[in-house]
Protein backbone atom coordinates (compact mmCIF):
# COMPACT_ATOMS: atom_id res chain seq x y z
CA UNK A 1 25.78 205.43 -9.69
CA UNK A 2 27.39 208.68 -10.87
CA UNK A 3 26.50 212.35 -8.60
CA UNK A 4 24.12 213.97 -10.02
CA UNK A 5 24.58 217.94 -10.50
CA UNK A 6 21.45 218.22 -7.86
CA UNK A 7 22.89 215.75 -5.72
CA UNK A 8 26.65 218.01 -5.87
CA UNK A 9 24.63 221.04 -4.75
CA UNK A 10 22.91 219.55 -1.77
CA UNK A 11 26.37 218.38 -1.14
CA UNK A 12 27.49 222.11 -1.07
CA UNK A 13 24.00 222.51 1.06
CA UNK A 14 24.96 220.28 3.63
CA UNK A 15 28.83 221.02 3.84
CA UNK A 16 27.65 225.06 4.52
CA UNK A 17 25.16 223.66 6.94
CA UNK A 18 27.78 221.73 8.66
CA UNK A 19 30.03 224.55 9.05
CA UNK A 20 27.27 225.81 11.23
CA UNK A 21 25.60 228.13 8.27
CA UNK A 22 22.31 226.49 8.97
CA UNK A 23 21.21 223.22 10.72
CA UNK A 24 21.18 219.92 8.77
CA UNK A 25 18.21 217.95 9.09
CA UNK A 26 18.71 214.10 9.96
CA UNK A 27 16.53 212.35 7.15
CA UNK A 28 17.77 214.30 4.90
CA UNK A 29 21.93 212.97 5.86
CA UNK A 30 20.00 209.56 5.78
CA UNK A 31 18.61 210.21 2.43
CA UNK A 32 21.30 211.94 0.35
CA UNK A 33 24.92 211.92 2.23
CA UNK A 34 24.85 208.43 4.05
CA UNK A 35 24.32 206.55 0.27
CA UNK A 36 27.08 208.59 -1.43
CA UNK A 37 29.60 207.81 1.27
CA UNK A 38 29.37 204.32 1.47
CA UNK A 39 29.32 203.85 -2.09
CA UNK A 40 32.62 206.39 -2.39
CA UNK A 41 34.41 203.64 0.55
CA UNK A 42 33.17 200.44 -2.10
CA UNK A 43 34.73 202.13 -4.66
CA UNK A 44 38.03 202.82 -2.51
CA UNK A 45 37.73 199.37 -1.55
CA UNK A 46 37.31 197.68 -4.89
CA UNK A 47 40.42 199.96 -5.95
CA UNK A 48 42.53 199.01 -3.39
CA UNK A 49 41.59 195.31 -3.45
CA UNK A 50 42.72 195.53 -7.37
CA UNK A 51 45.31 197.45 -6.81
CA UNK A 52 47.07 195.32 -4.32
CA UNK A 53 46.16 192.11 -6.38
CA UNK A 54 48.69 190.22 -8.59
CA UNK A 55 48.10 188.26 -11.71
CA UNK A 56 50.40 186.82 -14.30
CA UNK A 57 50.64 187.63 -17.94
CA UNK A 58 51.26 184.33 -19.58
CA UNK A 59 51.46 184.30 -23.63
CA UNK A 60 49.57 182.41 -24.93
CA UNK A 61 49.77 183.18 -29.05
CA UNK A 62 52.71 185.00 -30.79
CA UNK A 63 52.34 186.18 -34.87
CA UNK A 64 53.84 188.67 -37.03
CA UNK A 65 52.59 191.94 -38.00
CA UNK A 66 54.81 194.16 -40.38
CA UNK A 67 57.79 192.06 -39.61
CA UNK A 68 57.59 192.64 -35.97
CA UNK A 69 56.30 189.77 -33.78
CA UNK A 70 52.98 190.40 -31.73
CA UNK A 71 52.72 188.67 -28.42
CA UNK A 72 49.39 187.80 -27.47
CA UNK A 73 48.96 187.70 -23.38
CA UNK A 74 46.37 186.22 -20.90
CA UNK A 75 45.64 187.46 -17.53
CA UNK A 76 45.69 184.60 -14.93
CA UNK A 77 42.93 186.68 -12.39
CA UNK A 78 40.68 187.86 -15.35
CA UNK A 79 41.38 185.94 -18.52
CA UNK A 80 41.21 188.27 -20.83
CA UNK A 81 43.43 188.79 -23.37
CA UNK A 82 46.13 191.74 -24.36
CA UNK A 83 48.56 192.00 -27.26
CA UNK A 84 52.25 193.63 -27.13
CA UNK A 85 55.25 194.25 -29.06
CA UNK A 86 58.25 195.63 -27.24
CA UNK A 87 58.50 195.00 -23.61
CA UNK A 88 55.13 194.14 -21.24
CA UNK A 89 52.56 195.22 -19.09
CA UNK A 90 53.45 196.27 -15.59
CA UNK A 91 49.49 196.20 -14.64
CA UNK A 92 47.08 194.01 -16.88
CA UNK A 93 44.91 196.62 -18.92
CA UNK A 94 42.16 194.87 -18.08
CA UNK A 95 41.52 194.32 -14.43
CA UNK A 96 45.00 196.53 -13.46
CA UNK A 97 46.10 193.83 -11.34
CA UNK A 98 49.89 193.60 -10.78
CA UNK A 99 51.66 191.75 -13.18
CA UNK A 100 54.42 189.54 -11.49
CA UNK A 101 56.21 186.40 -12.82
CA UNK A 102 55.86 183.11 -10.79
């Protein structure tokens, strides 16, 4: 669910209201603010769960393109697949877990 340009306004509305412009009305905090705060904490959550996470990058296929040789990597946490070739992947590109070697 992205903020809508209405809902940013309201936003605005109620942040000018709560700096004691005007008086905010409780359904309406239940209605509009309440929703958009809890999902802005999931999404800090979800961030921070990922973030802190650790997965391995194991390769799994190797070939050469141009003369140079193309590792092909798999995430341990996600599975999917990444290619690379000079150095690695500090965070896989696809979940951004850590990537640490067991």
């Amino acid at each position: 669910m992205s903020i809508s340009e209405w809902q940013c306004n309201e936003l605005r509305r109620v942040a000018d209201k709560l700096r004691g412009k005007e008086e905010v009305s409780v359904p309406f905090v239940r209605v509009l603010v309440i929703p958009i705060m809890r999902e802005a904490a999931d999404t800090i959550e979800a961030m921070s769960d990922k973030l802190s996470a650790e997965c391995e990058l194991e390769e799994v296929d190797a070939y050469d393109s141009a003369g140079e040789p193309v590792h092909v990597l798999e995430c341990s946490a996600c599975g999917e697949t990444c290619e690379h070739i000079n150095g690695g992947y500090e965070y896989c590109p696809h979940c951004g877990r850590k990537a640490v070697e067991r």
